[in-house]
C-alpha atoms as a PDB file:
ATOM      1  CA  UNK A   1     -13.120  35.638   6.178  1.00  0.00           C
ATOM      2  CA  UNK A   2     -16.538  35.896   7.581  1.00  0.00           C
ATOM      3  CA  UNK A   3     -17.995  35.694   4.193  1.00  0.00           C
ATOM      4  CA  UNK A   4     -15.900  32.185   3.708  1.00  0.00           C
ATOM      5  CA  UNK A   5     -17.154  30.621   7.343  1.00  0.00           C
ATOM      6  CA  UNK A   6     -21.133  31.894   6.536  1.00  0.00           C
ATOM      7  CA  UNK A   7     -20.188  29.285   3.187  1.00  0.00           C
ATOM      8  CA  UNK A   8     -18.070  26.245   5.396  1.00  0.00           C
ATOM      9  CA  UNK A   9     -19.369  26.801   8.687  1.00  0.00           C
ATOM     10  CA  UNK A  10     -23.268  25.659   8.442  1.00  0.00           C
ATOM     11  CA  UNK A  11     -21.465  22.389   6.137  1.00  0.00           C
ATOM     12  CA  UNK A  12     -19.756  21.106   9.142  1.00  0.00           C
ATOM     13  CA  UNK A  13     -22.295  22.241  11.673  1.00  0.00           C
ATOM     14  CA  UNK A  14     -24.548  19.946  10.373  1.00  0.00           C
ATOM     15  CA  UNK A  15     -21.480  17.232  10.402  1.00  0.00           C
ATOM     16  CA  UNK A  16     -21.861  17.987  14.077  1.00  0.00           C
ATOM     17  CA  UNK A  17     -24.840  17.327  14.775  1.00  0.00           C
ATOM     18  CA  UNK A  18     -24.902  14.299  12.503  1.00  0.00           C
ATOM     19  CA  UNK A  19     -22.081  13.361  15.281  1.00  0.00           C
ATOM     20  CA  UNK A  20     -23.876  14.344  18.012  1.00  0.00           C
ATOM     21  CA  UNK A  21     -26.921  12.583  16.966  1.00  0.00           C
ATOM     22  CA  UNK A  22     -25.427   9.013  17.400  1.00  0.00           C
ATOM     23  CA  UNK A  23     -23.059  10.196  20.390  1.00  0.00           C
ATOM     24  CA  UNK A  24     -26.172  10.979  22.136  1.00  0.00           C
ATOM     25  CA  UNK A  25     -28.212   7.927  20.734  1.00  0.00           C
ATOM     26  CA  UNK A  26     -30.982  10.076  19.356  1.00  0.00           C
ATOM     27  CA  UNK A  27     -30.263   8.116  16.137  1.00  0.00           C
ATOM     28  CA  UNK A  28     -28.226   4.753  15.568  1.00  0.00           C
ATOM     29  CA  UNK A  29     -25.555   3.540  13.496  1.00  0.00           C
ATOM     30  CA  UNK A  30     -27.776   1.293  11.890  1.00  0.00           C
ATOM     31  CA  UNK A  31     -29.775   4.256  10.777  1.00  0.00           C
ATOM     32  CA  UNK A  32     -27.044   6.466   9.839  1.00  0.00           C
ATOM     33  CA  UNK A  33     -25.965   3.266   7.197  1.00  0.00           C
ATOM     34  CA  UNK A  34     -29.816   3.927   5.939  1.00  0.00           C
ATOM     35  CA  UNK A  35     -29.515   7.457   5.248  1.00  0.00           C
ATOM     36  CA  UNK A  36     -26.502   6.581   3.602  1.00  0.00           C
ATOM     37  CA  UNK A  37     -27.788   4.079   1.538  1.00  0.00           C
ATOM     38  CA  UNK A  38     -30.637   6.731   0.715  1.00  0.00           C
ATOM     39  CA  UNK A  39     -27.907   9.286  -0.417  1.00  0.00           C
ATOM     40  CA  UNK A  40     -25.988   6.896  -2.643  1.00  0.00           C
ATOM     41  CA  UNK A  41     -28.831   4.896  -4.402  1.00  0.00           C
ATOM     42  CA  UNK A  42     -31.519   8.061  -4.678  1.00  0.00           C
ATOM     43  CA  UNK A  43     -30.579  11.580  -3.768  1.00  0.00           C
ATOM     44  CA  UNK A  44     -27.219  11.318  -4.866  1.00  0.00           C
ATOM     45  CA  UNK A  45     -28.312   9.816  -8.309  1.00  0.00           C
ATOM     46  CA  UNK A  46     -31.524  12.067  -9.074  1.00  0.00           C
ATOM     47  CA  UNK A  47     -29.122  15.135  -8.459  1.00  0.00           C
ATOM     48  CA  UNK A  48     -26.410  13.877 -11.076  1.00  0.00           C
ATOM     49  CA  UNK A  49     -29.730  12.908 -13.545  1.00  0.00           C
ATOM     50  CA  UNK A  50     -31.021  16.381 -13.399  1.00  0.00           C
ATOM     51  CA  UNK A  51     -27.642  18.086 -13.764  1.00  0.00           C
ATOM     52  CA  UNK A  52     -26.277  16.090 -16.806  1.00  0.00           C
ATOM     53  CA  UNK A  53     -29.752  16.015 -18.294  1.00  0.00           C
ATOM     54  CA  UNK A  54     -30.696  19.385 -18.026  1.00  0.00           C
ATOM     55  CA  UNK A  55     -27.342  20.988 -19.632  1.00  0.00           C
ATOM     56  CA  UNK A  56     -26.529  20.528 -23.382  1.00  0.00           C
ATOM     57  CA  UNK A  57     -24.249  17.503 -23.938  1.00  0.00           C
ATOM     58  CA  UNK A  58     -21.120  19.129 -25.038  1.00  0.00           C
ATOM     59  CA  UNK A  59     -21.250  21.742 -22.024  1.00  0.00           C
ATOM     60  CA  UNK A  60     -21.712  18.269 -19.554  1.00  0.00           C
ATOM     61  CA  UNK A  61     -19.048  16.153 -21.252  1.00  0.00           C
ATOM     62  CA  UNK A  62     -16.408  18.891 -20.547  1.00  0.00           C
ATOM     63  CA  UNK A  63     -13.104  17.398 -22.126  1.00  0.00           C
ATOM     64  CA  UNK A  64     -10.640  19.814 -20.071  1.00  0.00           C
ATOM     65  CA  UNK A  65     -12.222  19.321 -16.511  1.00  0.00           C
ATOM     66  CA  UNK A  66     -12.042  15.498 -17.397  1.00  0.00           C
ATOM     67  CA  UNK A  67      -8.147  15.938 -18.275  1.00  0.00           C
ATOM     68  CA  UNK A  68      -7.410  17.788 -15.548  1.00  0.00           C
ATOM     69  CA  UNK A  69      -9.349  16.466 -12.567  1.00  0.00           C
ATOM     70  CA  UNK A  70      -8.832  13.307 -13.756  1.00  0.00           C
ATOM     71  CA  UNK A  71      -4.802  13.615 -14.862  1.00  0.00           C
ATOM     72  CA  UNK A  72      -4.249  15.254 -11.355  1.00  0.00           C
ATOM     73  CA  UNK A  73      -6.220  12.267  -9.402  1.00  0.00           C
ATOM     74  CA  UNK A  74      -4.158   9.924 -11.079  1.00  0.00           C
ATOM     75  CA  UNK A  75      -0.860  11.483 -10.842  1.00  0.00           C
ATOM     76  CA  UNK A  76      -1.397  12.006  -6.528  1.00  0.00           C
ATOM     77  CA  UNK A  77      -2.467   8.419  -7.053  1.00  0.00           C
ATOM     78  CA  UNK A  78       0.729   6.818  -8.581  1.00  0.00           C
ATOM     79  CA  UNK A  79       2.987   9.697  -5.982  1.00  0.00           C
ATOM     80  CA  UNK A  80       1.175   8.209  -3.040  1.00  0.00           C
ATOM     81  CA  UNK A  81       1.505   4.924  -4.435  1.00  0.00           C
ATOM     82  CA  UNK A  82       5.137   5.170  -5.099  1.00  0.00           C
ATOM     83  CA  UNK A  83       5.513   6.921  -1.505  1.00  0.00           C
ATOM     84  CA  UNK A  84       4.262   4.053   0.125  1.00  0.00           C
ATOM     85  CA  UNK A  85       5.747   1.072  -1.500  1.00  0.00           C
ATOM     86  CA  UNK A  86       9.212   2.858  -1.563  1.00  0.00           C
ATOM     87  CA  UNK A  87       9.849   5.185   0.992  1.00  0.00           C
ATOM     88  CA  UNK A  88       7.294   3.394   3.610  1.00  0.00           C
ATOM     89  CA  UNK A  89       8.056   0.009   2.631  1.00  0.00           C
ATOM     90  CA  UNK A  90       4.287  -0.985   2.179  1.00  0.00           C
ATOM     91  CA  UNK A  91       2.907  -4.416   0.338  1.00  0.00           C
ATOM     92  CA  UNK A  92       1.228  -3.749  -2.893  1.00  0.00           C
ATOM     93  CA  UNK A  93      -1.869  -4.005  -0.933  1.00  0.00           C
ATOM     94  CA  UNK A  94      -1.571  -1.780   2.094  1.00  0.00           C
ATOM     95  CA  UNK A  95       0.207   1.024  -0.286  1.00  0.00           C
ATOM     96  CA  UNK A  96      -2.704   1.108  -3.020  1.00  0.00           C
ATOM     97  CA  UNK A  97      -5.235   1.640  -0.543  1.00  0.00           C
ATOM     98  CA  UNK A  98      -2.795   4.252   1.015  1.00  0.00           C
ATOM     99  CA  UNK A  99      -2.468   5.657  -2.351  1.00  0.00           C
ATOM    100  CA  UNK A 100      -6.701   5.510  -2.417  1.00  0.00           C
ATOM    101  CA  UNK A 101      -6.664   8.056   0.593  1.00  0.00           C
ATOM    102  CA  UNK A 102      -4.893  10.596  -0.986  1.00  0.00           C
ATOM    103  CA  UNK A 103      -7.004  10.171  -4.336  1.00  0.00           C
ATOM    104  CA  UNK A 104     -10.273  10.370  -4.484  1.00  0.00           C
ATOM    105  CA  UNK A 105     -12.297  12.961  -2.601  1.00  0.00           C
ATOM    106  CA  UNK A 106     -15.906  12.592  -0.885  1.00  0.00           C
ATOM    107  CA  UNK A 107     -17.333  14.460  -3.667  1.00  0.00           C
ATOM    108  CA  UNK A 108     -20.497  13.579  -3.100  1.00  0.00           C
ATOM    109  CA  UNK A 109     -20.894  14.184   0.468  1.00  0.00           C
ATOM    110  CA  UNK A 110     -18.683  17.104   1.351  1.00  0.00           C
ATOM    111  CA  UNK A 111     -17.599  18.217  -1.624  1.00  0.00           C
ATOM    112  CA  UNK A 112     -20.850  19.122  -3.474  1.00  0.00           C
ATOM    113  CA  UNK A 113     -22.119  21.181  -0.684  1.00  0.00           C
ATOM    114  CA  UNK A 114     -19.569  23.478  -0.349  1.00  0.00           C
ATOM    115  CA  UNK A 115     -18.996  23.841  -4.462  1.00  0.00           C
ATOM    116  CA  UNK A 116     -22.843  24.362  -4.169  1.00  0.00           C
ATOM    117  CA  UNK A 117     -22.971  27.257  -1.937  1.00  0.00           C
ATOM    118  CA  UNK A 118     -19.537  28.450  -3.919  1.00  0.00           C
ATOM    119  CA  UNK A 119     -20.811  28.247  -7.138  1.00  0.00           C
ATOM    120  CA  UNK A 120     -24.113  27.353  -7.891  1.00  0.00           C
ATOM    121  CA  UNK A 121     -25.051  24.911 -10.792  1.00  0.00           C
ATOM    122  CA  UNK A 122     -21.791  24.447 -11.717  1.00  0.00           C
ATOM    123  CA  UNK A 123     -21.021  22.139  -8.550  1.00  0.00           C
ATOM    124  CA  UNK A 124     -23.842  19.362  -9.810  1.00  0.00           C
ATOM    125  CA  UNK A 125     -21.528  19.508 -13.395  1.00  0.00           C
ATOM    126  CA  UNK A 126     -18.534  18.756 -11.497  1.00  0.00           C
ATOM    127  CA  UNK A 127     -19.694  16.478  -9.522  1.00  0.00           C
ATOM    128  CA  UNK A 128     -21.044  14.346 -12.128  1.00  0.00           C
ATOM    129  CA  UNK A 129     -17.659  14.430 -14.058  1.00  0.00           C
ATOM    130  CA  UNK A 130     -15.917  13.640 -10.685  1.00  0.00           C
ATOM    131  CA  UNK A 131     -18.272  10.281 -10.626  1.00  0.00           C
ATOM    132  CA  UNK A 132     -16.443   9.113 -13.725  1.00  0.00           C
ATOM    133  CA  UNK A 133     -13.456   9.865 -12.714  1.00  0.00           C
ATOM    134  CA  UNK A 134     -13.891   8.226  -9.213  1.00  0.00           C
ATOM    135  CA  UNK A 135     -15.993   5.625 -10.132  1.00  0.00           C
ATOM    136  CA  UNK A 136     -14.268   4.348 -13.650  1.00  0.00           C
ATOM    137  CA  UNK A 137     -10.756   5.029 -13.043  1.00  0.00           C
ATOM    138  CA  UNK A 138      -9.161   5.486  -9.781  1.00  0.00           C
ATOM    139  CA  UNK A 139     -11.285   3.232  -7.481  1.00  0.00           C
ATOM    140  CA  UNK A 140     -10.898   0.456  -9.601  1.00  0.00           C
ATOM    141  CA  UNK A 141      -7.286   0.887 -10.643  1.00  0.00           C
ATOM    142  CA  UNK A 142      -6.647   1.192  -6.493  1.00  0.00           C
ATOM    143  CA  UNK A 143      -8.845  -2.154  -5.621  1.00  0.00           C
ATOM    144  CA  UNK A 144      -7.289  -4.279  -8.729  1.00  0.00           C
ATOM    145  CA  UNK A 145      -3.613  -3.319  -7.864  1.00  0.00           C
ATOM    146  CA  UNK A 146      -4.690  -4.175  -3.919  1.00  0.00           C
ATOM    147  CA  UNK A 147      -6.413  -7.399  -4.577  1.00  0.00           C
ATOM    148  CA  UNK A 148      -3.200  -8.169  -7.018  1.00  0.00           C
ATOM    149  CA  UNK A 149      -0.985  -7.768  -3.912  1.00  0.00           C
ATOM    150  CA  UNK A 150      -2.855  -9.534  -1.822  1.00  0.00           C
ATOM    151  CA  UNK A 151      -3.579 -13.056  -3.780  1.00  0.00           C
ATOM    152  CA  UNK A 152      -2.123 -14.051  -7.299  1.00  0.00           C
ATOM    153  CA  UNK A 153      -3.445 -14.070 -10.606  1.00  0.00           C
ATOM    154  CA  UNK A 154      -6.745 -12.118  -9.351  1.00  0.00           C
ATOM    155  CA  UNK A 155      -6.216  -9.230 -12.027  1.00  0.00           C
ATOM    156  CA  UNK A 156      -9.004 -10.747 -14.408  1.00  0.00           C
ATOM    157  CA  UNK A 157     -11.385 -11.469 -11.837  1.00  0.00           C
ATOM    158  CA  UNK A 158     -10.978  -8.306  -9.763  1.00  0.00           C
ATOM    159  CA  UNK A 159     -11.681  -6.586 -13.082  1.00  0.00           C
ATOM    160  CA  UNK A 160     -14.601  -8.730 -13.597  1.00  0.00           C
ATOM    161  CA  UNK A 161     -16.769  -7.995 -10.502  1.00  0.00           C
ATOM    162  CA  UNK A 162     -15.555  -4.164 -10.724  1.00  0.00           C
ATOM    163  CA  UNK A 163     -17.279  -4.369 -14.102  1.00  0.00           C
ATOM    164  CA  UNK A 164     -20.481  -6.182 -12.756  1.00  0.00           C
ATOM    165  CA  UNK A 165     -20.868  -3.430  -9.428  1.00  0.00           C
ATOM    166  CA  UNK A 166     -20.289  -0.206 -11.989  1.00  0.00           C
ATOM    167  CA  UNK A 167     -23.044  -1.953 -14.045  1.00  0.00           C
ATOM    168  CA  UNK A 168     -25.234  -1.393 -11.164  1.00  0.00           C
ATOM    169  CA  UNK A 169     -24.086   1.296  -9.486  1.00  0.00           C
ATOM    170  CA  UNK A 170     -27.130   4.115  -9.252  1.00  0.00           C
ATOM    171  CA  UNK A 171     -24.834   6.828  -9.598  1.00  0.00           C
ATOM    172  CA  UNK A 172     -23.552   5.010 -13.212  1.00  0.00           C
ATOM    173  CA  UNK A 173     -26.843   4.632 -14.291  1.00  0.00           C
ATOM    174  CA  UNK A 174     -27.720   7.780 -13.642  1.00  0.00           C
ATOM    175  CA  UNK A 175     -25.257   9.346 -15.166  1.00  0.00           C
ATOM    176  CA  UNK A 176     -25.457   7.073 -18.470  1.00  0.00           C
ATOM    177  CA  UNK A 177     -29.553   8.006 -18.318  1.00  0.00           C
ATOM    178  CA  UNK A 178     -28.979  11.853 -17.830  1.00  0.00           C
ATOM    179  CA  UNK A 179     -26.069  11.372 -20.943  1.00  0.00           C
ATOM    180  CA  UNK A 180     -28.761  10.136 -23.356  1.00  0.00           C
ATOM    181  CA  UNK A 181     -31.681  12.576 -22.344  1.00  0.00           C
ATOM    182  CA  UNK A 182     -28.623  15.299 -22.705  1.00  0.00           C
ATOM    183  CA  UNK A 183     -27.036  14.073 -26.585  1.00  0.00           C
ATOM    184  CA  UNK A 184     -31.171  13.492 -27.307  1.00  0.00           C
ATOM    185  CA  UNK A 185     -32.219  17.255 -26.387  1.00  0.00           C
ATOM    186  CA  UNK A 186     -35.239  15.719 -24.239  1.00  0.00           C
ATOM    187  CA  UNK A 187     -36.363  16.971 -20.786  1.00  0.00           C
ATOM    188  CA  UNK A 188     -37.882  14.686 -18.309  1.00  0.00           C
ATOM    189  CA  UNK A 189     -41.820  14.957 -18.148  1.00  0.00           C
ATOM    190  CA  UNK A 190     -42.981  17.549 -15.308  1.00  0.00           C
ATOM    191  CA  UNK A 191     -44.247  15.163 -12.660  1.00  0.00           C
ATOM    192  CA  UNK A 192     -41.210  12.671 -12.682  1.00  0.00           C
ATOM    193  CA  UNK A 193     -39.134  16.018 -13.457  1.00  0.00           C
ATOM    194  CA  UNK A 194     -40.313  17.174  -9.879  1.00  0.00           C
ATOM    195  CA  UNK A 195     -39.999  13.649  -8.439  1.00  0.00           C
ATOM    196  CA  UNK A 196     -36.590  14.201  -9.444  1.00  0.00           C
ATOM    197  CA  UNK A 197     -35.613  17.586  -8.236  1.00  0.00           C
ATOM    198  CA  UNK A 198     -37.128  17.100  -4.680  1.00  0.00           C
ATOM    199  CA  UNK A 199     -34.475  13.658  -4.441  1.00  0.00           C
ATOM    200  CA  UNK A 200     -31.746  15.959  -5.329  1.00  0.00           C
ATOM    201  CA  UNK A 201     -32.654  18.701  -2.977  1.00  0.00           C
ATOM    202  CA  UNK A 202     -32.035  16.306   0.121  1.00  0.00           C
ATOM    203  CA  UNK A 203     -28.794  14.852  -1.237  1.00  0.00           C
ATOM    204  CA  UNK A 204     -26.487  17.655   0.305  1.00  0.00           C
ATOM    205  CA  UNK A 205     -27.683  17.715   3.955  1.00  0.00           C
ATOM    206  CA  UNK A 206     -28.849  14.431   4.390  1.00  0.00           C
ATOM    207  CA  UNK A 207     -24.781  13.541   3.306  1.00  0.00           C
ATOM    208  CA  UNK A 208     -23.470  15.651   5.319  1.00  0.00           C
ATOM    209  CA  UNK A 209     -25.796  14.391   8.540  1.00  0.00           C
ATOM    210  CA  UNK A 210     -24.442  10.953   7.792  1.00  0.00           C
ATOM    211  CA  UNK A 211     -20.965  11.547   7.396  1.00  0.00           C
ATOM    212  CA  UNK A 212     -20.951  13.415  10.822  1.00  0.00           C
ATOM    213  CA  UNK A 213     -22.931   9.826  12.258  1.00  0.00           C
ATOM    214  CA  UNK A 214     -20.672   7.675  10.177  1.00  0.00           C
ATOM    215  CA  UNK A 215     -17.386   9.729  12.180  1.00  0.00           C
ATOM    216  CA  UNK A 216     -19.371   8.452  15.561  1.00  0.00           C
ATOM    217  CA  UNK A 217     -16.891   5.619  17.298  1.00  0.00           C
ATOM    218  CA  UNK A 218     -13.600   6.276  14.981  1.00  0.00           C
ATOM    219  CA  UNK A 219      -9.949   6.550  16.863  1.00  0.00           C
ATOM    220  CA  UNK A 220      -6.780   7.928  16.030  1.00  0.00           C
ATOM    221  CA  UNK A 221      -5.028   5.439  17.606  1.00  0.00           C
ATOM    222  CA  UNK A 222      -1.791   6.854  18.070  1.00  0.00           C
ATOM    223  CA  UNK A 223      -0.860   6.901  13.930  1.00  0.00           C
ATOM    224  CA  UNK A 224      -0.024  10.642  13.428  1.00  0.00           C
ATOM    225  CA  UNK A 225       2.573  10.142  11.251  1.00  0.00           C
ATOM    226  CA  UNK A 226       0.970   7.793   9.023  1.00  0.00           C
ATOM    227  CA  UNK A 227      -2.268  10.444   9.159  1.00  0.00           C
ATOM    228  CA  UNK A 228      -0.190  13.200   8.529  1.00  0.00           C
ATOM    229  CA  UNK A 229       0.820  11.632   5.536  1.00  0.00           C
ATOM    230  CA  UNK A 230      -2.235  10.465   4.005  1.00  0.00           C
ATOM    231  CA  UNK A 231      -4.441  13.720   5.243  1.00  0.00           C
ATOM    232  CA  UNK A 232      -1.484  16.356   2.890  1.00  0.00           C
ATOM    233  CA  UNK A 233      -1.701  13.825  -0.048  1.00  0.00           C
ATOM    234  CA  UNK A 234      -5.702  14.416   0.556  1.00  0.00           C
ATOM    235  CA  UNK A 235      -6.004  18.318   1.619  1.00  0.00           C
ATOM    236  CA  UNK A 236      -2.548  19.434  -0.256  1.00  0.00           C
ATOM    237  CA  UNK A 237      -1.480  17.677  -2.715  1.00  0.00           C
ATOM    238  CA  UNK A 238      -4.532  16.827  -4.541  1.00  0.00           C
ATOM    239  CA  UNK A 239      -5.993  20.385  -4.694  1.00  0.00           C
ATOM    240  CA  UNK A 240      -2.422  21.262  -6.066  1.00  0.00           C
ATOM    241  CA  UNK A 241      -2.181  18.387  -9.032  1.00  0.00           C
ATOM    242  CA  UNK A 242      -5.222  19.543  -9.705  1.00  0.00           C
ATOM    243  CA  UNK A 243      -5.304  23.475  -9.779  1.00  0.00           C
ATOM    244  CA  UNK A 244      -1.322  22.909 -12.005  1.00  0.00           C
ATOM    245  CA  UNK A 245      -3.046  20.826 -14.557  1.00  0.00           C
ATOM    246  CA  UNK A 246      -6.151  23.626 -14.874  1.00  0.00           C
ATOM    247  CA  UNK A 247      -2.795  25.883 -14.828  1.00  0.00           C
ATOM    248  CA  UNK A 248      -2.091  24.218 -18.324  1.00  0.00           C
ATOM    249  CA  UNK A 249      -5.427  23.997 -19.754  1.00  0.00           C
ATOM    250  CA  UNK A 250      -6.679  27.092 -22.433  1.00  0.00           C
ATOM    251  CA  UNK A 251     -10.289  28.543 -22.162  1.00  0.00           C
ATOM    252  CA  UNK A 252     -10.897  26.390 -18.957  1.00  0.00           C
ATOM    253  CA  UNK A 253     -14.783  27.724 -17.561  1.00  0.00           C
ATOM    254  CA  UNK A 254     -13.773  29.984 -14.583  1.00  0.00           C
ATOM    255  CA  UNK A 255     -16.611  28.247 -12.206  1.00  0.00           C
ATOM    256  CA  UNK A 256     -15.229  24.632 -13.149  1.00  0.00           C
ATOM    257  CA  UNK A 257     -12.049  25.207 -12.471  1.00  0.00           C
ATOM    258  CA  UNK A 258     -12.956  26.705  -8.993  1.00  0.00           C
ATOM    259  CA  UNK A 259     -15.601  23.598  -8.716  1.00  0.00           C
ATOM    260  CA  UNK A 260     -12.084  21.048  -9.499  1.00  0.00           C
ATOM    261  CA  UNK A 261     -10.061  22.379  -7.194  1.00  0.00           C
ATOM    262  CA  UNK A 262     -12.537  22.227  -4.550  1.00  0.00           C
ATOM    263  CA  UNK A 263     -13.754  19.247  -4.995  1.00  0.00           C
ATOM    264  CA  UNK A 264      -9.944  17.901  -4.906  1.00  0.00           C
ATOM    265  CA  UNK A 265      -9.566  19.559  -1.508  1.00  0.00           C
ATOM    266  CA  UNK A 266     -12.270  17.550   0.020  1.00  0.00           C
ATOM    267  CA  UNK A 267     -11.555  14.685   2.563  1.00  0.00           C
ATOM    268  CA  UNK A 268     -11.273  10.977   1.265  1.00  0.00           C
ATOM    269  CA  UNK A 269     -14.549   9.205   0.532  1.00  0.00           C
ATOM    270  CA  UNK A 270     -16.639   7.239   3.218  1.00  0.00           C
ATOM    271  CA  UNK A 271     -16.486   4.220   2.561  1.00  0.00           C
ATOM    272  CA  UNK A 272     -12.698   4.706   2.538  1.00  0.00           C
ATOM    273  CA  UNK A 273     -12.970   2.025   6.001  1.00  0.00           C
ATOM    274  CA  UNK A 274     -14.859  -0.205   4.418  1.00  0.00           C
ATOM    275  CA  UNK A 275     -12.271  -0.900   1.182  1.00  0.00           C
ATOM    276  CA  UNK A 276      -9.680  -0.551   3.585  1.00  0.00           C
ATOM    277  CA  UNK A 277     -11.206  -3.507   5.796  1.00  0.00           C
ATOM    278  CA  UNK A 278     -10.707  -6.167   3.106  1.00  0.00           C
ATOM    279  CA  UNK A 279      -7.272  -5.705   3.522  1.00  0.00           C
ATOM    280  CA  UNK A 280      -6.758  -5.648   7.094  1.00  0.00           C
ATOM    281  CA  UNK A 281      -6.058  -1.886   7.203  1.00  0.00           C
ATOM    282  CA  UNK A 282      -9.534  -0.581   8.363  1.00  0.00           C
ATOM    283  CA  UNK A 283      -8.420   0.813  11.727  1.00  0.00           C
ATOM    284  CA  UNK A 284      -5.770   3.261  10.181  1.00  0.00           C
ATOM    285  CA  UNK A 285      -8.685   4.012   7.510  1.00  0.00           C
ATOM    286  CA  UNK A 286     -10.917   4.847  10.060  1.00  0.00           C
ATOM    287  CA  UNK A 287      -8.259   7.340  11.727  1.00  0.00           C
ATOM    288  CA  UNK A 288      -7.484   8.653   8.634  1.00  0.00           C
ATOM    289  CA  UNK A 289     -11.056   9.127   7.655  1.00  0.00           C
ATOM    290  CA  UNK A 290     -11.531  10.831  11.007  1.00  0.00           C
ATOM    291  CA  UNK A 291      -8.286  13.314  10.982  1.00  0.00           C
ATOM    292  CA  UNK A 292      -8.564  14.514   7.235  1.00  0.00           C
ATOM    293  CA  UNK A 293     -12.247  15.161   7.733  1.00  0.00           C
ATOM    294  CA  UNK A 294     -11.541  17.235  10.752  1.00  0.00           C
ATOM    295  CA  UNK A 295      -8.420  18.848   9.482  1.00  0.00           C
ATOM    296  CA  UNK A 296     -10.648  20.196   5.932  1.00  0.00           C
ATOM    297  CA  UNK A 297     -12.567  22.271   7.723  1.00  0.00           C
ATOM    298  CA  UNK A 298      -9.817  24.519   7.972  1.00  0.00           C
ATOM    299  CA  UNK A 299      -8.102  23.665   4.649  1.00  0.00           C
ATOM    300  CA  UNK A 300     -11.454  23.990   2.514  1.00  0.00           C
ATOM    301  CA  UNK A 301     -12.202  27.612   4.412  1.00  0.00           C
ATOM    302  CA  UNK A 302      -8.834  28.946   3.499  1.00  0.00           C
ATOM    303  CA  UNK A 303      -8.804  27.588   0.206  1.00  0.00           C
ATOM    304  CA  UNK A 304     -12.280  28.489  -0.331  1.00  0.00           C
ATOM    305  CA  UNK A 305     -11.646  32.176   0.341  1.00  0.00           C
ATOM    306  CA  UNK A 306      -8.604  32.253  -1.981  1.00  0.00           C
ATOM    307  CA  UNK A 307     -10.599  30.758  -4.839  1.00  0.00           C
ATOM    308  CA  UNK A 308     -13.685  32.357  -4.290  1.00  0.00           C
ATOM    309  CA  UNK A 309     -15.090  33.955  -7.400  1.00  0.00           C
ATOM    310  CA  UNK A 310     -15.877  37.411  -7.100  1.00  0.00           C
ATOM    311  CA  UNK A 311     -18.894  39.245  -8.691  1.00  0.00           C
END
């Protein structure tokens, strides 16, 4: 156990003090949104470039971890979709974004830490496959089937903009750029090479600084049962989809199938408030946001030291 809280405990320290930084106003919101903006469209992109680019194409584009981080993010999708429309009588709306929650992890910000002080290069693999699986599938499948419940006949349009953002998104091109440089065999050129690796150095503790500032003014709000929900589809049932359909999967890389489950047991992503606000659920997002992130700490150390590979 001590060897697992040496690995989790310095990852949400510096949440803490990312916390304790705004609660104490030696840095802002305002700033906290820059940092994050620096994470998403530079750190967080240079780290994906380097890992996809400097890996041979068929080891990046890893068929099984797609199939069975991606099957398993769907399936706790559509259960936590069907949960919420059925049993807790949610609109379309409210239940995809419900369904969003349990879904798709902060891979970025938490989860490629932790994988990283797991497991080495294998996390920046994972977490570049996670991007497509986040980013092209269960985000936009979650924000189509909300904006569908909330005003009619807004499938094609929904669909349209989701296209035009993706097209822009950093993290997209990034990936796409480290792809070709991968299926071409070339290596970026030293200088931007090193330009590159000092962007992705910052990406895991500058994240996890501004997701302990983002957590700064959040409430529970008296919604435990609606958290409680939300943060077991998050911490337990997604690890679980997952680590079954790696279960099923022959000749599955030891490390990646650590890295998946992992990564699956991470707490929803941060701007999980933010989608939630465009339809009218962004103080339960917030709480939920808030509780899952504080409940992983101890879901990701036990989990950590039951999957922890051993030399």
């Amino acid at each position: 156990m001590p060897q697992i809280l040496s690995i989790t405990m310095p990852i949400f320290i510096l949440i803490g003090l990312g916390f304790l930084a705004v609660r104490f106003e030696a840095i802002d919101s305002e700033q906290i949104r820059g940092l994050g903006r620096f994470v998403i469209s530079f750190a967080l992109p240079a780290l994906v470039l380097k890992a996809v680019s400097d890996n041979p194409f068929l080891e990046v584009m890893n068929w099984q971890y797609l199939l069975a981080y991606g099957g398993g993010s769907l399936a706790v999708f559509l259960l936590g979709l069907l949960f919420a429309l059925r049993l807790r009588r949610e609109p379309l709306n409210r239940g995809a974004i419900t369904a969003l929650g349990m879904a798709v992890s902060n891979s970025g910000f938490v989860g490629y830490p932790i994988v990283a002080m797991l497991l080495g290069p294998a996390a920046a693999i994972g977490l570049a496959l996670n991007i497509l699986v986040e980013q092209l599938l269960i985000i936009p499948l979650s924000l189509v089937l909300a904006e569908a419940g909330q005003r009619r006949g807004a499938v094609g349009k929904v669909l349209g903009e989701a296209a035009g953002r993706l097209a822009r998104t950093p993290l997209i091109l990034a990936m796409l750029g480290g792809l070709l440089l991968s299926l071409l065999g070339v290596r970026l050129p030293a200088i931007p090479g090193k330009v590159v690796e000092m962007l992705a150095s910052a990406s895991a503790p500058v994240a996890l600084f501004v997701i302990g500032g983002s957590l700064r003014g959040l409430k529970l709000d008296g919604l435990f049962a609606e958290l409680w929900t939300i943060a077991a589809g998050k911490l337990i049932l997604h690890p679980l989809a997952v680590f079954l359909l790696f279960s099923l999967l022959p000749d599955v890389d030891p490390a990646l199938r650590v890295a998946g489950v992992v990564f699956a047991s991470a707490p929803m992503l941060s701007v999980y408030t933010v989608l939630g606000q465009r339809f009218g659920v962004e103080g339960r997002c917030a709480a939920a946001l808030l509780f899952t992130t504080l409940m992983s700490f101890f879901s990701i150390s036990l989990l950590s030291g039951i999957l922890k590979p051993h030399p």
